[in-house]
C-alpha atoms as a PDB file:
ATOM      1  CA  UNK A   1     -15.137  48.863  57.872  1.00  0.00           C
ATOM      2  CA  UNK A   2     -13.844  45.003  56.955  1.00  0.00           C
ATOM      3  CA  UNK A   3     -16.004  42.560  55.939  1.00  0.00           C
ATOM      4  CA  UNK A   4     -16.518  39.443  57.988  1.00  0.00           C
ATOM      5  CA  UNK A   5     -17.192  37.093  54.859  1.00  0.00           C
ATOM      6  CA  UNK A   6     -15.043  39.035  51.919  1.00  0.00           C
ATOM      7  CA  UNK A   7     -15.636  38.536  48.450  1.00  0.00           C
ATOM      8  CA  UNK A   8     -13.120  40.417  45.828  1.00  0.00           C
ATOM      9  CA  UNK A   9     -14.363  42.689  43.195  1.00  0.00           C
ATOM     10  CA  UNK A  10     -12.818  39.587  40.709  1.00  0.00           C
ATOM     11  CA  UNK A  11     -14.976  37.080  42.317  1.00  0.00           C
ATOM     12  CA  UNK A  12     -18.392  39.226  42.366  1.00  0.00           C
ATOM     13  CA  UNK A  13     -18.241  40.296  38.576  1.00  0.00           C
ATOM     14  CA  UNK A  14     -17.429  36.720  37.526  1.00  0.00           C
ATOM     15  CA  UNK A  15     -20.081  35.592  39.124  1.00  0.00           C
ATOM     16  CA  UNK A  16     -22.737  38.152  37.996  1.00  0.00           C
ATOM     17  CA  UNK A  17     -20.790  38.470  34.580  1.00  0.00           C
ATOM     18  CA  UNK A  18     -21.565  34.323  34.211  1.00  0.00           C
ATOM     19  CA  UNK A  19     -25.219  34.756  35.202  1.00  0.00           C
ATOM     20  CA  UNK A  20     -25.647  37.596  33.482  1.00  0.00           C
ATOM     21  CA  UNK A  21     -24.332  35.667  29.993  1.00  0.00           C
ATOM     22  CA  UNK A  22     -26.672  32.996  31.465  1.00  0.00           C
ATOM     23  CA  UNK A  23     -29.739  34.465  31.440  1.00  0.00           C
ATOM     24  CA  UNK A  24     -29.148  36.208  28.200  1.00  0.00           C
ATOM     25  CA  UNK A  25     -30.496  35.071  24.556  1.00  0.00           C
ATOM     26  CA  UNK A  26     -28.106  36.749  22.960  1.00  0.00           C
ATOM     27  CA  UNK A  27     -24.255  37.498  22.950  1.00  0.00           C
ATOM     28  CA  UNK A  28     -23.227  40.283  25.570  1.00  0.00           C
ATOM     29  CA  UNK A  29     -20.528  42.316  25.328  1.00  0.00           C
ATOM     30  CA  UNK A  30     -17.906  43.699  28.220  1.00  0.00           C
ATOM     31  CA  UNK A  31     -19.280  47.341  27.525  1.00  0.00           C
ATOM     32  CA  UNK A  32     -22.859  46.003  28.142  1.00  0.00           C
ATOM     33  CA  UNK A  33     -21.811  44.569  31.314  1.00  0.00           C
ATOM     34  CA  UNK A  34     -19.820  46.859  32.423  1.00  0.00           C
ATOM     35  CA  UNK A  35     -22.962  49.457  32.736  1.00  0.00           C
ATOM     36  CA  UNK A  36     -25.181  46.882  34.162  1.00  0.00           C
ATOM     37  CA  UNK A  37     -23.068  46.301  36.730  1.00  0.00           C
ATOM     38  CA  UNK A  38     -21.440  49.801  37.341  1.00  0.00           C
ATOM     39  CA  UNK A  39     -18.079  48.327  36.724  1.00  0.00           C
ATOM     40  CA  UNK A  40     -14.615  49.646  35.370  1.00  0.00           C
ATOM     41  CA  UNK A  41     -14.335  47.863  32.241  1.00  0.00           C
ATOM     42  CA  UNK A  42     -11.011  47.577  31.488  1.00  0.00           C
ATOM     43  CA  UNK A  43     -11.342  45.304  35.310  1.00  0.00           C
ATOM     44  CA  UNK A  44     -14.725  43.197  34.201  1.00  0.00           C
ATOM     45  CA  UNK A  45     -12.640  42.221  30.431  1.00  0.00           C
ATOM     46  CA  UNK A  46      -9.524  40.931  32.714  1.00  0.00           C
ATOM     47  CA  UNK A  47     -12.738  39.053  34.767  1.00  0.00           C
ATOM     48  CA  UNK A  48     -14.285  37.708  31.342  1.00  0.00           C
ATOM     49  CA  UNK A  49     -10.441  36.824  29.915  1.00  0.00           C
ATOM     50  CA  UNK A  50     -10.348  34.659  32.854  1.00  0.00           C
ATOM     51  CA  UNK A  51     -13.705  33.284  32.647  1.00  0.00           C
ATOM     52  CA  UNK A  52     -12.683  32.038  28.487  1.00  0.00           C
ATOM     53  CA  UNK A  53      -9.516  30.592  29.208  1.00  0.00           C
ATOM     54  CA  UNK A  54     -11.457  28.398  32.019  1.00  0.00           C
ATOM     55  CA  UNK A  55     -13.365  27.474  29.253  1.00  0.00           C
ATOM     56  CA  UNK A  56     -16.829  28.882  31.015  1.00  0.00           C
ATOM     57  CA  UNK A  57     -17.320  31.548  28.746  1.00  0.00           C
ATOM     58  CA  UNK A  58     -16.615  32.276  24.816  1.00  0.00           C
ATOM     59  CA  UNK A  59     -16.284  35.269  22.814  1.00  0.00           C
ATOM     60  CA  UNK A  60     -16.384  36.615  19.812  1.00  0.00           C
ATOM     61  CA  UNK A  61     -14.798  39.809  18.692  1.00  0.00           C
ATOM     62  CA  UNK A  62     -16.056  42.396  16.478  1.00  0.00           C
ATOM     63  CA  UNK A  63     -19.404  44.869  16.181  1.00  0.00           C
ATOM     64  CA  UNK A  64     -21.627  42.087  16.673  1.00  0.00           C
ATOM     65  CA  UNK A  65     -19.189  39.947  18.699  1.00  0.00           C
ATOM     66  CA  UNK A  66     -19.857  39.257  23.103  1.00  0.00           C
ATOM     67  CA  UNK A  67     -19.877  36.485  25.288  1.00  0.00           C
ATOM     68  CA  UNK A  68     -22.221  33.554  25.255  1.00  0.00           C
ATOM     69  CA  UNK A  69     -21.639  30.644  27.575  1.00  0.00           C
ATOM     70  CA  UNK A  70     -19.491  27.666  26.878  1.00  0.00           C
ATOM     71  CA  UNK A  71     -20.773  25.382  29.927  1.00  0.00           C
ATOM     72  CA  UNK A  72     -24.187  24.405  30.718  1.00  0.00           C
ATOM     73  CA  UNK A  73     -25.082  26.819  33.613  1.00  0.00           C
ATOM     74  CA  UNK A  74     -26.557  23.925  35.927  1.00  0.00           C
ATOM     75  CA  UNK A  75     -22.966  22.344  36.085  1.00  0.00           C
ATOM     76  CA  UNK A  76     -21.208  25.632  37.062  1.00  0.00           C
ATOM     77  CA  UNK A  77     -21.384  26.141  41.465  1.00  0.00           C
ATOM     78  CA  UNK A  78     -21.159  29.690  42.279  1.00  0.00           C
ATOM     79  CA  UNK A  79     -18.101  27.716  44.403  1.00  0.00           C
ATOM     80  CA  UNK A  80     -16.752  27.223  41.328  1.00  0.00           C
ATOM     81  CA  UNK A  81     -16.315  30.512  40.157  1.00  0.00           C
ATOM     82  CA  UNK A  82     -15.174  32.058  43.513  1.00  0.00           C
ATOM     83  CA  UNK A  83     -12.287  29.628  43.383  1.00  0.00           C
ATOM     84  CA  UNK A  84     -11.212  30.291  40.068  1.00  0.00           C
ATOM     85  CA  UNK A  85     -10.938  33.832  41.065  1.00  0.00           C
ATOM     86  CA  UNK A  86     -10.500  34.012  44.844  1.00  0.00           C
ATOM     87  CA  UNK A  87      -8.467  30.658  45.258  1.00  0.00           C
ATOM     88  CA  UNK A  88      -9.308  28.139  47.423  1.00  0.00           C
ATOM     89  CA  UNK A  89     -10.947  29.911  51.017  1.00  0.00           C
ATOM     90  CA  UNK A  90      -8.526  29.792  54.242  1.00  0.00           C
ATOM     91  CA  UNK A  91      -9.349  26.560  56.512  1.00  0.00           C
ATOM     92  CA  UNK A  92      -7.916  28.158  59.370  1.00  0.00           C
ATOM     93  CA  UNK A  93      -9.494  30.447  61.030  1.00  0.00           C
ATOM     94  CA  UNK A  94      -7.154  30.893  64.744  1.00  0.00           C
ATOM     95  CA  UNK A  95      -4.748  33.958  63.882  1.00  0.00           C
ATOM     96  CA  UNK A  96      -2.827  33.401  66.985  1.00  0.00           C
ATOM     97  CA  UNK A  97       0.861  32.738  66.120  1.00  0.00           C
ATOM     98  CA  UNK A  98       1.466  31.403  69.539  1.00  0.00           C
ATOM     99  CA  UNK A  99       2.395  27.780  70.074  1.00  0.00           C
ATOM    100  CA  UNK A 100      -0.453  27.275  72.729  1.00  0.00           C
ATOM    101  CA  UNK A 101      -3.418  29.336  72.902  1.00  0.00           C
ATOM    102  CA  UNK A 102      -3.975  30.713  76.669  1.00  0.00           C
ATOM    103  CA  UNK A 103      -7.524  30.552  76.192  1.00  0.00           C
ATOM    104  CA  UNK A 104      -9.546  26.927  76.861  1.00  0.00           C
ATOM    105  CA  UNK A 105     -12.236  27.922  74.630  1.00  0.00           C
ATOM    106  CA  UNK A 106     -12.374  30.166  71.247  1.00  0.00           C
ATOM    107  CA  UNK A 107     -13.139  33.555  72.439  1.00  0.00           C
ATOM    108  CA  UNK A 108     -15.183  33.819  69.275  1.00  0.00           C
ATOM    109  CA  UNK A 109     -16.997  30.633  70.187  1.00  0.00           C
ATOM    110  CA  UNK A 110     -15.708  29.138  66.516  1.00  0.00           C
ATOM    111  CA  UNK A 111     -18.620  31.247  64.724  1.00  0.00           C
ATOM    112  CA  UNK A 112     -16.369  32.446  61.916  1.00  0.00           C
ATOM    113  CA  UNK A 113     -15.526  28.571  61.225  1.00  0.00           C
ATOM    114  CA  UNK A 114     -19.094  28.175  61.312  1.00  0.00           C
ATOM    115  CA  UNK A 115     -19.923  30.976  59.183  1.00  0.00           C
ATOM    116  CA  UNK A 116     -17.357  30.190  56.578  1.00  0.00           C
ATOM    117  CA  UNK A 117     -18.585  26.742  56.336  1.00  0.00           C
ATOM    118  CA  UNK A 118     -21.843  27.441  55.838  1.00  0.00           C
ATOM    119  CA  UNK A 119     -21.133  30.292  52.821  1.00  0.00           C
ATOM    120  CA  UNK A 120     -19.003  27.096  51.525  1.00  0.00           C
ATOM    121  CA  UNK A 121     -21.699  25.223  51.336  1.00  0.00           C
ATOM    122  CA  UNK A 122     -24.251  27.791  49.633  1.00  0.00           C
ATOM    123  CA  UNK A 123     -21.835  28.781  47.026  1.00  0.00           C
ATOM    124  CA  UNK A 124     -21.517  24.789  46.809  1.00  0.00           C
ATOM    125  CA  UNK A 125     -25.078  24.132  45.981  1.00  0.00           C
ATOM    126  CA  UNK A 126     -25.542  27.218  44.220  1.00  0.00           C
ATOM    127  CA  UNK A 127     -25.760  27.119  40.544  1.00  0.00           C
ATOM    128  CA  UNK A 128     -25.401  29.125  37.731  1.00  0.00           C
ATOM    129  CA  UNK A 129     -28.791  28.128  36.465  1.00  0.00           C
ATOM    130  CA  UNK A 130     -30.238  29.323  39.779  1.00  0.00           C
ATOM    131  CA  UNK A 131     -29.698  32.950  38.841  1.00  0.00           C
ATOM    132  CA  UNK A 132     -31.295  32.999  35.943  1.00  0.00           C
ATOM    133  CA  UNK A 133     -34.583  33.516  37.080  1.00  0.00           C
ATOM    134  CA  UNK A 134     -33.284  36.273  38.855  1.00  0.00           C
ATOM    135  CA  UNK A 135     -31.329  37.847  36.066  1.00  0.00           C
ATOM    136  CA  UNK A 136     -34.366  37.702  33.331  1.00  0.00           C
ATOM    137  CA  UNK A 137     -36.015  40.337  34.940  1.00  0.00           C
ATOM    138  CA  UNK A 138     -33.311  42.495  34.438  1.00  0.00           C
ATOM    139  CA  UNK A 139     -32.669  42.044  31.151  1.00  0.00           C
END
């Protein structure tokens, strides 16, 4: 079954992978991640490649090496991330392809407009730092 508000595998590990590295005191690795979050890793290190070269994460390589963040966590909107990975979301919602709808109203009553706007807005005023509290008692 689809999902009315759809969020890619990308998008959801970036997200957790940044709040995760958030919330940690020390470095994490992909490995480490990977198990916490019952991801393929080979898919979460693409994720985290992405996440460097946008200059939110940084890594270090080796035994010891991981990821430790490279923004301050209150500046980063869960918005934010979701573009970088998702693009910017779809503004229009009609999928008719006809020139004139034969309808006077939105069958759908324009909920999915509504309902996209408002998971705009709380990946908007979402922050990084907000999950924190919520990761530290995982870790």
């Amino acid at each position: 079954m689809g999902q009315l508000i759809h969020l890619s595998e990308a998008a959801f590990l970036a997200i957790h992978c940044v709040a995760l590295v958030a919330g940690s005191r020390e470095s994490l690795n992909a490995a480490t991640m990977a198990q916490r979050l019952g991801a393929s890793r080979n898919h979460l290190a693409k994720v985290l490649q992405q996440l460097v070269k946008h200059n939110y994460l940084s890594s270090t390589r080796g035994p010891s090496g991981g990821f430790t963040m490279r923004t301050v966590p209150d500046k980063i909107s869960l918005y934010e991330i979701y573009v970088l990975m998702e693009g910017k979301p779809e503004v229009e919602y009609c999928q008719s392809h006809a020139s004139e709808c034969p309808f006077s109203d939105c069958v759908f009553g324009n909920i999915r407009e509504k309902l996209t706007g408002q998971f705009i807005e709380y990946l908007m005023h979402r922050k990084i730092s907000d999950l924190i509290k919520i990761t530290m008692n995982n870790l």
